[in-house]
Structure formats: structure tokens, C-alpha cells
Protein backbone atom coordinates (compact mmCIF):
# COMPACT_ATOMS: atom_id res chain seq x y z
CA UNK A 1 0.00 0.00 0.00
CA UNK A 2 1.46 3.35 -1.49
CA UNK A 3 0.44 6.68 0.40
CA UNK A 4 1.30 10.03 -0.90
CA UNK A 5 0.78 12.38 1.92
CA UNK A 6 5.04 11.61 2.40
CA UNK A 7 5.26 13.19 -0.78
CA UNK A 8 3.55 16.14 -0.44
CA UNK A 9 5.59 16.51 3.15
CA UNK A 10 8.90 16.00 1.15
CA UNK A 11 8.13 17.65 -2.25
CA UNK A 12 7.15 21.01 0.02
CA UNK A 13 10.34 21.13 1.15
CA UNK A 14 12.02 21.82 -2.11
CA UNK A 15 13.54 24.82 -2.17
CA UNK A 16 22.16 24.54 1.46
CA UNK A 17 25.89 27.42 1.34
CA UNK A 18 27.14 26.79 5.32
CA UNK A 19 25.65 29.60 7.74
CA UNK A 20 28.50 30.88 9.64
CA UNK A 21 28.65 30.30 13.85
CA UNK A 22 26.64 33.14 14.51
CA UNK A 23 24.06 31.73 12.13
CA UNK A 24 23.89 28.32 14.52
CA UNK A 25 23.03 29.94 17.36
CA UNK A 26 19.50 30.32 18.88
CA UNK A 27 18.33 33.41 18.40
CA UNK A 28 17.37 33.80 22.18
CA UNK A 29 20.80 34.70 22.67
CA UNK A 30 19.92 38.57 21.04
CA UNK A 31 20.48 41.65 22.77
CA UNK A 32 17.00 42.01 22.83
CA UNK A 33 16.48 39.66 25.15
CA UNK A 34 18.97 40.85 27.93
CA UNK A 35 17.25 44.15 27.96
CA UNK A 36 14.07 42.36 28.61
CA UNK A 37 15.33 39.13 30.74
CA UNK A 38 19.03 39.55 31.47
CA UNK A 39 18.59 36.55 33.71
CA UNK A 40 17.33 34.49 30.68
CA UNK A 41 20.34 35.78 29.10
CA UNK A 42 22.74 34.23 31.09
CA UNK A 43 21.21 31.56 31.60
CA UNK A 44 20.56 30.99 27.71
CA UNK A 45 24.73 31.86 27.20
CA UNK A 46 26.03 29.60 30.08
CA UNK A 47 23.53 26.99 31.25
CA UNK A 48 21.78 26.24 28.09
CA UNK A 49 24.31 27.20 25.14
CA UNK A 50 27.58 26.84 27.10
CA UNK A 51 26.83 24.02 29.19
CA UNK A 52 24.09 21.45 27.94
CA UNK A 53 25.36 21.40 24.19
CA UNK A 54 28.65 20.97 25.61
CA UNK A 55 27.68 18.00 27.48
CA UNK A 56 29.53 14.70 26.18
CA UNK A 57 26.93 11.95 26.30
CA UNK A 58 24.93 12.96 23.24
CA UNK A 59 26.52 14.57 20.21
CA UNK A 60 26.03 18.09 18.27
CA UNK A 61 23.85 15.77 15.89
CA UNK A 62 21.88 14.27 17.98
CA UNK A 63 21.38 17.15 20.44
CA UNK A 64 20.02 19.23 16.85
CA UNK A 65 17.52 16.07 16.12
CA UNK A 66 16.00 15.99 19.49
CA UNK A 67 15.25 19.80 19.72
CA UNK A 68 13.80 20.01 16.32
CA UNK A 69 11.89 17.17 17.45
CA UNK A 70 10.76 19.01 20.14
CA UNK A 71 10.14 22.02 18.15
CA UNK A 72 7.73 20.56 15.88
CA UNK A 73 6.01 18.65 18.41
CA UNK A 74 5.20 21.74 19.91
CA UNK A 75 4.43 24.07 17.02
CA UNK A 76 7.01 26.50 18.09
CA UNK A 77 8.15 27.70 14.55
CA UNK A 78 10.00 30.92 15.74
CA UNK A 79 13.19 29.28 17.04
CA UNK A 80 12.95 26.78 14.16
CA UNK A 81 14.75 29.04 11.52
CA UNK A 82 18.07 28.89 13.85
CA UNK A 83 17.81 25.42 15.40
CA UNK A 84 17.26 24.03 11.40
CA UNK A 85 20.41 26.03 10.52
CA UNK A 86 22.04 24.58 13.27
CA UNK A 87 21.20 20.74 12.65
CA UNK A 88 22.45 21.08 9.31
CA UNK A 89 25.58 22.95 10.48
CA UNK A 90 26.26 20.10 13.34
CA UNK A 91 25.51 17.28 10.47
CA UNK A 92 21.76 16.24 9.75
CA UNK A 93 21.17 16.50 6.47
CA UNK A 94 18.62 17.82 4.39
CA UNK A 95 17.15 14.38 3.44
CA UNK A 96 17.03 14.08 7.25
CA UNK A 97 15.32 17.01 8.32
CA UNK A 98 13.00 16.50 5.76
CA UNK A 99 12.48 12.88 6.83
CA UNK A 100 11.56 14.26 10.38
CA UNK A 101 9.12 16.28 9.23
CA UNK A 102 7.32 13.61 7.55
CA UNK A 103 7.43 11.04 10.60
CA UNK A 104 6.44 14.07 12.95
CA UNK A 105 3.40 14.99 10.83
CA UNK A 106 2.20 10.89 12.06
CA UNK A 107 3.45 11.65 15.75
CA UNK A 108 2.68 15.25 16.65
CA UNK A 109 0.08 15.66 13.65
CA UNK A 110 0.11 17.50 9.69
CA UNK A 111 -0.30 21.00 11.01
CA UNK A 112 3.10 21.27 13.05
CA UNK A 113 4.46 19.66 10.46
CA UNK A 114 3.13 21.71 7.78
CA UNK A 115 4.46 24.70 10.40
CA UNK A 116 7.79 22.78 9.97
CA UNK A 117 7.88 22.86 6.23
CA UNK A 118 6.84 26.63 5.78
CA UNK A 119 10.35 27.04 7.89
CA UNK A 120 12.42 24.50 6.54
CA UNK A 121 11.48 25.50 2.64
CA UNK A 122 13.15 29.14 3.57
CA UNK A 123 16.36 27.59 5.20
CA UNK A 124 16.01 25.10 2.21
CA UNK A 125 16.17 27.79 -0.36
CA UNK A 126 19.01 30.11 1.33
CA UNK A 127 21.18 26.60 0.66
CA UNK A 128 20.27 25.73 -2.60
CA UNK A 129 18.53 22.83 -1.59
CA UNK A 130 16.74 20.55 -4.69
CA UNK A 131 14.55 17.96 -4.58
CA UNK A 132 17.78 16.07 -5.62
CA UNK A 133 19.02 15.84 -1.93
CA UNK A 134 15.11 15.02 -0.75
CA UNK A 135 14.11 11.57 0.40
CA UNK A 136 11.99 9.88 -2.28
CA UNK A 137 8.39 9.67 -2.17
CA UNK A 138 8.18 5.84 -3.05
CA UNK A 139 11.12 5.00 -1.87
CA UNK A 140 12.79 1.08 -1.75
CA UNK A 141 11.71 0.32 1.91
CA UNK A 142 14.06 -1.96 4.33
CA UNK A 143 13.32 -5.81 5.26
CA UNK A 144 10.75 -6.47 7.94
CA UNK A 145 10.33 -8.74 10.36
CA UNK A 146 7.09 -10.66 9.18
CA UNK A 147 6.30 -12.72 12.04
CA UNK A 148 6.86 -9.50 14.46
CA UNK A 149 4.73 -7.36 12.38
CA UNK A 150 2.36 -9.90 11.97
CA UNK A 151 2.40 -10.71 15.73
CA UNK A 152 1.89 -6.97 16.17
CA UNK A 153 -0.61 -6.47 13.96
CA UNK A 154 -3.17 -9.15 15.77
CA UNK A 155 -2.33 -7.79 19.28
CA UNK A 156 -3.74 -4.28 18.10
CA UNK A 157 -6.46 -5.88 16.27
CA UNK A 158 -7.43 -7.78 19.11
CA UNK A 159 -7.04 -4.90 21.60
CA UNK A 160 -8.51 -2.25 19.59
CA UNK A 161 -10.33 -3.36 16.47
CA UNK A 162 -13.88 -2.66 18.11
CA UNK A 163 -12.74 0.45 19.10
CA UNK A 164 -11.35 1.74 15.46
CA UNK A 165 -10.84 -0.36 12.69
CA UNK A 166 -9.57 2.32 10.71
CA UNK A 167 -6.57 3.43 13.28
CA UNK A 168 -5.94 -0.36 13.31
CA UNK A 169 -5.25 -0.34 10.14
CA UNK A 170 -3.59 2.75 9.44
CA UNK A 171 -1.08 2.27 12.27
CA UNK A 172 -0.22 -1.46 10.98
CA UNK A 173 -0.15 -1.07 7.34
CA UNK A 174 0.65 2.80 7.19
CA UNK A 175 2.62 3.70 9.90
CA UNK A 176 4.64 0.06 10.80
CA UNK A 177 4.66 -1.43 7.54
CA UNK A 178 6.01 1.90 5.82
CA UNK A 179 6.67 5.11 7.44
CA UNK A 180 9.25 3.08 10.12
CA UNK A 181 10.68 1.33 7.02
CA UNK A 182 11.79 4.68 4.68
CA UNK A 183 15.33 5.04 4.49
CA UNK A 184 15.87 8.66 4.93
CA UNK A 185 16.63 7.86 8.86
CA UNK A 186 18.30 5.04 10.16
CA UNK A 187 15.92 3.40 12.77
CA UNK A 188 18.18 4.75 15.96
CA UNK A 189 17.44 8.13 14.44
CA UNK A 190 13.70 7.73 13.83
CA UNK A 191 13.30 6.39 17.12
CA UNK A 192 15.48 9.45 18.27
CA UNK A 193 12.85 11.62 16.79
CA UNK A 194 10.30 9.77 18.22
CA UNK A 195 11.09 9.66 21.92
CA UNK A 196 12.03 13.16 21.95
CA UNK A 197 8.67 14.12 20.51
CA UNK A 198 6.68 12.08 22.91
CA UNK A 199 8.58 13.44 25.70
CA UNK A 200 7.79 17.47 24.61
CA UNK A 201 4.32 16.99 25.07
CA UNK A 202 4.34 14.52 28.46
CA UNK A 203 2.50 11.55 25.65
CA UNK A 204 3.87 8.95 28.29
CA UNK A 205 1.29 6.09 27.40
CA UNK A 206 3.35 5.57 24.20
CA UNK A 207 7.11 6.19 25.79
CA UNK A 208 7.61 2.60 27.10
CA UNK A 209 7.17 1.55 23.79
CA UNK A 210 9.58 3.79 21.80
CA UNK A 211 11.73 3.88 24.25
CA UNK A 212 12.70 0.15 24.34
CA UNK A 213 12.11 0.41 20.65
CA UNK A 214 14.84 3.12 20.61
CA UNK A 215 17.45 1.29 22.64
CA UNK A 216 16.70 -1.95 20.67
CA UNK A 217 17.43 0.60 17.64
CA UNK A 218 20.74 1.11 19.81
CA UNK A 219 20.36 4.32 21.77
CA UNK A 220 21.79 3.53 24.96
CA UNK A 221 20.80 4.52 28.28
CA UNK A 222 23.16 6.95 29.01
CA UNK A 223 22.10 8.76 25.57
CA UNK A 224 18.05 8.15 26.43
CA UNK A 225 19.44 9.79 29.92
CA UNK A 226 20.27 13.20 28.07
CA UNK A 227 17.68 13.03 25.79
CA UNK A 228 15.70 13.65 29.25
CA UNK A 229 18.57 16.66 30.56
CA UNK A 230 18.36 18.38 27.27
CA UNK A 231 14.63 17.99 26.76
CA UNK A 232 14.25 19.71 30.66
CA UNK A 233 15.38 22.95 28.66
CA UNK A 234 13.81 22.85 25.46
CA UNK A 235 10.18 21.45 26.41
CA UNK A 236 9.86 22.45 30.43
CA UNK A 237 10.65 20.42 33.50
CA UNK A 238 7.37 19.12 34.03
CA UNK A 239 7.25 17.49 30.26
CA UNK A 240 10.70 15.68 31.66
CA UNK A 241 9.61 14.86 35.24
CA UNK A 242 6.05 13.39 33.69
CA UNK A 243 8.40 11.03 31.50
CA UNK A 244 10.98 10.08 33.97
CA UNK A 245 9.28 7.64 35.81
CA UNK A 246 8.19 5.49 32.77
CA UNK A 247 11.80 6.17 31.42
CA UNK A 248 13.48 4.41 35.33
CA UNK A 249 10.81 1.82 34.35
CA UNK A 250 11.84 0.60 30.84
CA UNK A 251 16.12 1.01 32.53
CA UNK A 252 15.55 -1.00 35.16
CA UNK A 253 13.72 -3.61 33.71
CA UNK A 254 16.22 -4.02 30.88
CA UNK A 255 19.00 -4.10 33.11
CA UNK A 256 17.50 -7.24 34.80
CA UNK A 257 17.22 -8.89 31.54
């Protein structure tokens, strides 16, 4: 089954030259905003800029794909410009960002995405960005596990089929059987994306889940543990404290496996 609502995600995006340092940074950083907040200043220069990006256990790249993650997932397009500027500049690339978008518009719904895509097609264009460097709309999909899938697909039929047959569906032969499979991210990333969106807007029924999904994908715990640190800045401490019980949860019970 072919769907072409990834295509009209990707093909929007048409439309990248390397932004200097300045360029990288957030734009909360602005003299505007120590004349308003010069405690949010400093905390924005030394706690948030010159202390959590600095951190070791996640990297530049991955630190960029969790708050664009969390970005979209909470509609917040105005620090998108800089924060898409800086994932390219630390090492996502455009097929990648573009590949977020599309799996975000499934997790955190089409209109932040399509908030997404109005950004990204301007930070597109100032690169020189083509569809050329765009994930494909049809593209060759990776193996799946049958039996899993399978397994999966009567456990949600059985749980929720007389609740809605359609989101049964959807979210076995849609969002299992093809969005997960596109190439554009590698399955750490996607789960990456994933996790980081759930945990922006406190969706902790589904964080279990994804988040053994994500270390089976080969995130490991001390990386899922700064997901949490960096996400405590970017989408509040209460989004992080809501998540942090399920996330002692899924390490504990994998470390008695």
C-alpha cells in the first residue's frame, strides 16, 4: 500500500551554502532579550548554550535532532529558523530534516508539520537545496520482520479493532509497515525523533514503547538519559519529570534482563 501524503511533506520542502557560527546559534541569545530578561540571558549563554550542548553523552547531531523534534512537536516555529540552521551545520542532512518532518506529521500531527515545512522550505532555499538531496516519495523500503509485524498487527487488532478499525489499520499497514521502514533515517534516528517528541508533550502512554524500541534501535541509556537533561530545557521540567518515571521503568527492567 502506497500513500502520498510523504510526498507532499517531502516535495514542500524543495527549495544549502554553510551559515556561519553566529548563524547556529538560537536566536534567544539577542540583545534584545537581555534588555528584557538579562537573567534568561545568562542563563541561555552559560547553562543552556555553554553548558548542555557541551555536554559529552549525546553529540552536536543528535542534540540538533532531538530539539527540532521538540520544536515541531510543539508548534514553536519561531526558534525553528536557527535550530534548522544549526542541525544542518552540526551534520543532519537535508534528506534528514525533511524525513523528520514527515514522521512528525504521524506523531505530533500535519499542522506542526506543515508549520515545519513553511520554515524548513526558507532555510532550504538560502542553501540551494533541490529535490535532488530530498528523500523519495516511493522509496525502496528496508526488510521487515514478518512474524513481528504480523504478531503486532493481531495484538492491536485484538485490543482495539472494536474500538477503530480504521486506526488499526492505518497504524499497521501505514505507519509500521512503511513510514518506520523509509530510508531517509536510520531506525536509531527515527526512534530518536520519536522519543524526543513524545517526551515534549508529556504523551507517556506511548514512551515505554519507543523507548525500548529506541534502545533496541541502539540508543543507549546513558544517551536516552540526556535526551531527558536536554529535553528539561527545550520542552519544560514538568514534560521531563512526567516522562521520567516510565523512562526508570523501561532502565531498570532491561538491566535485569
Amino acid at each position: 500500500m502506497k500513500y502520498l501524503a510523504a510526498t507532499a511533506l517531502s516535495l514542500a520542502l524543495v527549495g544549502v551554502a554553510p551559515a556561519n557560527a553566529e548563524d547556529a546559534q538560537t536566536d534567544q541569545t539577542s540583545p534584545d532579550v537581555a534588555a528584557v530578561s538579562p537573567a534568561l540571558a545568562a542563563y541561555t549563554q552559560q547553562d543552556l548554550e555553554g553548558e548542555v550542548w557541551q555536554r559529552p553523552d549525546l553529540s552536536k547531531r543528535d542534540r540538533s535532532i532531538v530539539t527540532v523534534a521538540s520544536l515541531i512537536a510543539r508548534d514553536q516555529p519561531d526558534d525553528m529558523p536557527a535550530e534548522f540552521r544549526r542541525a544542518l551545520d552540526n551534520g543532519v542532512t537535508p534528506s534528514e530534516l525533511s524525513e523528520i518532518i514527515t514522521h512528525l506529521a504521524f506523531y505530533t500531527g500535519w499542522a506542526n508539520a506543515m508549520s515545519a515545512v513553511e520554515v524548513a522550505d526558507k532555510v532550504f532555499d538560502a542553501r540551494d537545496v533541490d529535490a535532488s538531496q530530498l528523500p523519495s516519495a516511493n522509496p525502496e523500503l528496508t526488510p521487515i520482520d514478518e512474524e513481528a509485524a504480523e504478531a503486532h498487527k493481531q495484538s492491536l487488532q485484538e485490543t482495539y479493532g472494536n474500538v477503530s478499525q480504521g486506526v488499526v489499520n492505518y497504524t499497521s499497514a501505514l505507519l509500521f509497515r512503511e513510514l518506520w521502514r523509509r530510508p531517509a533515517l536510520e531506525p536509531r534516528d527515527r526512534s530518536l525523533v520519536t522519543i524526543s517528541a513524545l517526551i515534549s508533550n508529556s504523551h507517556t502512554g506511548a514512551l515505554s514503547f519507543h523507548l525500548n524500541r529506541a534502545m533496541d534501535n541502539g540508543l543507549t541509556k546513558s544517551e536516552a538519559s540526556e535526551v531527558l537533561t536536554h529535553l528539561a530545557f527545550y520542552a519544560g521540567w514538568p514534560n521531563v519529570f512526567a516522562s521520567m518515571p516510565v523512562a526508570k521503568e523501561v532502565f531498570n527492567t532491561r538491566a535485569e534482563q
